[in-house]
N, C-alpha and C. Protein backbone atom coordinates (compact mmCIF):
# COMPACT_ATOMS: atom_id res chain seq x y z
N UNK A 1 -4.86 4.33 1.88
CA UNK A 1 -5.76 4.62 2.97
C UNK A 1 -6.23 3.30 3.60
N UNK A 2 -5.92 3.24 4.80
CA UNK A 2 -6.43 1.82 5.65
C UNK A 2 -8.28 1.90 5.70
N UNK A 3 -8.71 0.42 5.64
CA UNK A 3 -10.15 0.29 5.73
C UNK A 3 -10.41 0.24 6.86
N UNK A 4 -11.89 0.57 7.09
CA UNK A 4 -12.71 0.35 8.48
C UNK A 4 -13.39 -0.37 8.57
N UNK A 5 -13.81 -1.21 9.57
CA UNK A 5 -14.93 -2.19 9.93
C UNK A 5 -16.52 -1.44 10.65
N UNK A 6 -17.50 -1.52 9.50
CA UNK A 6 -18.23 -0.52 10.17
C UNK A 6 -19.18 -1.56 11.10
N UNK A 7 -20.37 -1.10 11.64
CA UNK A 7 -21.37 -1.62 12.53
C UNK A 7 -21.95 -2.60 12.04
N UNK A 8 -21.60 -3.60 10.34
CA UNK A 8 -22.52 -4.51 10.15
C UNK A 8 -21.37 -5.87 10.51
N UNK A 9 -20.46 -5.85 11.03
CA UNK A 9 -19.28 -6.36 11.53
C UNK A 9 -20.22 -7.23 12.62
N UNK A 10 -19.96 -8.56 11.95
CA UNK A 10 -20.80 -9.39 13.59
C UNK A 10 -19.98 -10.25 14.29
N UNK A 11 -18.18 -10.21 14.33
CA UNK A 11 -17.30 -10.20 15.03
C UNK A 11 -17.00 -11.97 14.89
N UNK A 12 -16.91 -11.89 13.69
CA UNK A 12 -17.09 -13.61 13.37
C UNK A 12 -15.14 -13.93 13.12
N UNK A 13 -14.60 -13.05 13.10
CA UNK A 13 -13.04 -13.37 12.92
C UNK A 13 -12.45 -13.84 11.61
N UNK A 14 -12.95 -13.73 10.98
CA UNK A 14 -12.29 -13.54 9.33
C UNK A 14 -11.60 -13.24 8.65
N UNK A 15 -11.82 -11.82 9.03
CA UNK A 15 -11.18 -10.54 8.68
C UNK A 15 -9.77 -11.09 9.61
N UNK A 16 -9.67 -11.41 10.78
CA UNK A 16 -8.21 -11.13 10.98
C UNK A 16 -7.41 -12.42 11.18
N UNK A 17 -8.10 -13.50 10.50
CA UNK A 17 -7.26 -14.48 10.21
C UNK A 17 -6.30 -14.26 9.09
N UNK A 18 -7.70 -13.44 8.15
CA UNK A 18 -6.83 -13.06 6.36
C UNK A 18 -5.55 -11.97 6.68
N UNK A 19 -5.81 -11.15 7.52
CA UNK A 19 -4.68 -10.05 7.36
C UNK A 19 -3.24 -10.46 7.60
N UNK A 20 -2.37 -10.18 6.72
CA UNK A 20 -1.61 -10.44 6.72
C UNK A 20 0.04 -9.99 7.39
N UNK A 21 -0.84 -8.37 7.92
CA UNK A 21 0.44 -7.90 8.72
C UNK A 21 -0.65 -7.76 10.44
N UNK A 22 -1.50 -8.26 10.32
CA UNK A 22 -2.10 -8.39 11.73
C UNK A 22 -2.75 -7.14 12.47
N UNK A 23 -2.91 -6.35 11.40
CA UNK A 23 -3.62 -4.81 11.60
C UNK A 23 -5.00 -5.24 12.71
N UNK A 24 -5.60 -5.86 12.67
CA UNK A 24 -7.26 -6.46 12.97
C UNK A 24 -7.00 -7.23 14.23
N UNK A 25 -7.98 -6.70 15.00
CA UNK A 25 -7.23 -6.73 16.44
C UNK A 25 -9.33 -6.91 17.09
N UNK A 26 -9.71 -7.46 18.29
CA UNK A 26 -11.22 -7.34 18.93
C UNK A 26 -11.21 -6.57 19.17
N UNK A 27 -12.47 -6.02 19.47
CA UNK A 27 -12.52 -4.12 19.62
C UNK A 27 -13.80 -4.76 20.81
N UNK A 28 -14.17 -3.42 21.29
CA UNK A 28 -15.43 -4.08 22.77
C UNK A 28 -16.45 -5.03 21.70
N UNK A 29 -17.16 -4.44 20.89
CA UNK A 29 -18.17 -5.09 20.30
C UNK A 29 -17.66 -5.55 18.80
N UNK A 30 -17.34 -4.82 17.94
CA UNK A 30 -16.72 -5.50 16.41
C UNK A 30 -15.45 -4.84 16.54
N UNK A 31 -14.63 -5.93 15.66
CA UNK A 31 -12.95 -5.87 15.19
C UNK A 31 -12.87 -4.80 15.07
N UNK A 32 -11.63 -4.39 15.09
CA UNK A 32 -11.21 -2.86 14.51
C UNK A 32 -9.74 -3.42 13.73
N UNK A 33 -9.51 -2.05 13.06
CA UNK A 33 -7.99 -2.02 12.31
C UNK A 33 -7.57 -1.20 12.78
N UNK A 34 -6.50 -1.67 12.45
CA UNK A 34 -5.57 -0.48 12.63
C UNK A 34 -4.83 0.58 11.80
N UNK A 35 -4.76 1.46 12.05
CA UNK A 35 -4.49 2.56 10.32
C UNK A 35 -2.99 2.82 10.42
N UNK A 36 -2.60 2.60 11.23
CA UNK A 36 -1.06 2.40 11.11
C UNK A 36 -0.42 1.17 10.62
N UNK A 37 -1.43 0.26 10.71
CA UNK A 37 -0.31 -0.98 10.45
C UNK A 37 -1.07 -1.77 9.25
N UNK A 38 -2.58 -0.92 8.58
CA UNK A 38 -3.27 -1.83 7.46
C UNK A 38 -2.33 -1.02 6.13
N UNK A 39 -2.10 -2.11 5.44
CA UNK A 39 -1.25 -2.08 4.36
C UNK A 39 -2.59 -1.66 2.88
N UNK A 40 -3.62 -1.64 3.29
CA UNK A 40 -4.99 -1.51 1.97
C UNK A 40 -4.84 -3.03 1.35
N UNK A 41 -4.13 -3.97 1.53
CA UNK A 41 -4.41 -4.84 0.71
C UNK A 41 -5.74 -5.51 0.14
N UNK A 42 -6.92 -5.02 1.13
CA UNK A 42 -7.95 -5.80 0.58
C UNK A 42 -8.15 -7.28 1.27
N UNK A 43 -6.97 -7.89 1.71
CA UNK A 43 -7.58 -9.15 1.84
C UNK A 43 -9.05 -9.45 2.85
N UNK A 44 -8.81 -8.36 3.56
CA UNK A 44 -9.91 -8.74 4.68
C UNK A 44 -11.72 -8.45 4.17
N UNK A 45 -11.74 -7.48 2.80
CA UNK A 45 -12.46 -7.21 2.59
C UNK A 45 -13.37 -8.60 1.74
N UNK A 46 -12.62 -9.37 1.07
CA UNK A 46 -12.59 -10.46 0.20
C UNK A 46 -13.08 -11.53 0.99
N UNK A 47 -12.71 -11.94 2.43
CA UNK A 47 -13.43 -12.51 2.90
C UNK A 47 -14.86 -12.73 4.34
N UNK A 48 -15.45 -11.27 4.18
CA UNK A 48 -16.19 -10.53 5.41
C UNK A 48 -17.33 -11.16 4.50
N UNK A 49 -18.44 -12.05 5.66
CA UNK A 49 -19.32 -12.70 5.20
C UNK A 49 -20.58 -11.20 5.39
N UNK A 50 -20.31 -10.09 6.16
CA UNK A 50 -21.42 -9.44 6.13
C UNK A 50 -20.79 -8.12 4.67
N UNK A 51 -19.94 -7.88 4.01
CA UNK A 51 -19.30 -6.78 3.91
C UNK A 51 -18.96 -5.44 4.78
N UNK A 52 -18.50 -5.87 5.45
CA UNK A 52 -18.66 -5.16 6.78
C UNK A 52 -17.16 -4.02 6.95
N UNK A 53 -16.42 -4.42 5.69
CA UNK A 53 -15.01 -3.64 5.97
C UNK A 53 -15.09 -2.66 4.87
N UNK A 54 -15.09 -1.82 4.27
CA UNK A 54 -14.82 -0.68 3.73
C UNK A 54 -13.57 0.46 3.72
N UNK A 55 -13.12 0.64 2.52
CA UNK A 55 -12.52 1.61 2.47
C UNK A 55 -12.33 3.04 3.05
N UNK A 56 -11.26 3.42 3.89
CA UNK A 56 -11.71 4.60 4.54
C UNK A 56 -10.81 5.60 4.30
């Protein structure tokens, strides 16, 4: 199951430096993923300074 970036996301770019197949994309106000192309690896979650990505 691909994760979500919820509302504590303060669009600092982290998350989609770490990803590794490039799921994490700017959204109007915070990043989004993508659920087709997030693999669950986790990496993005490992480095979100707010915890802001969650399992969905």
């Amino acid at each position: 199951m691909a994760h979500k970036i919820t509302d504590d996301c303060v669009a600092c770019g982290a998350c989609m430096a770490e990803c590794p197949v490039e799921a994490i994309s700017e959204g109007d106000e915070i990043y989004k993923i993508d659920p087709e192309t997030c693999t669950d690896c986790g990496s993005c979650v490992e480095v979100c300074p707010n915890d802001a990505i969650v399992a969905g």
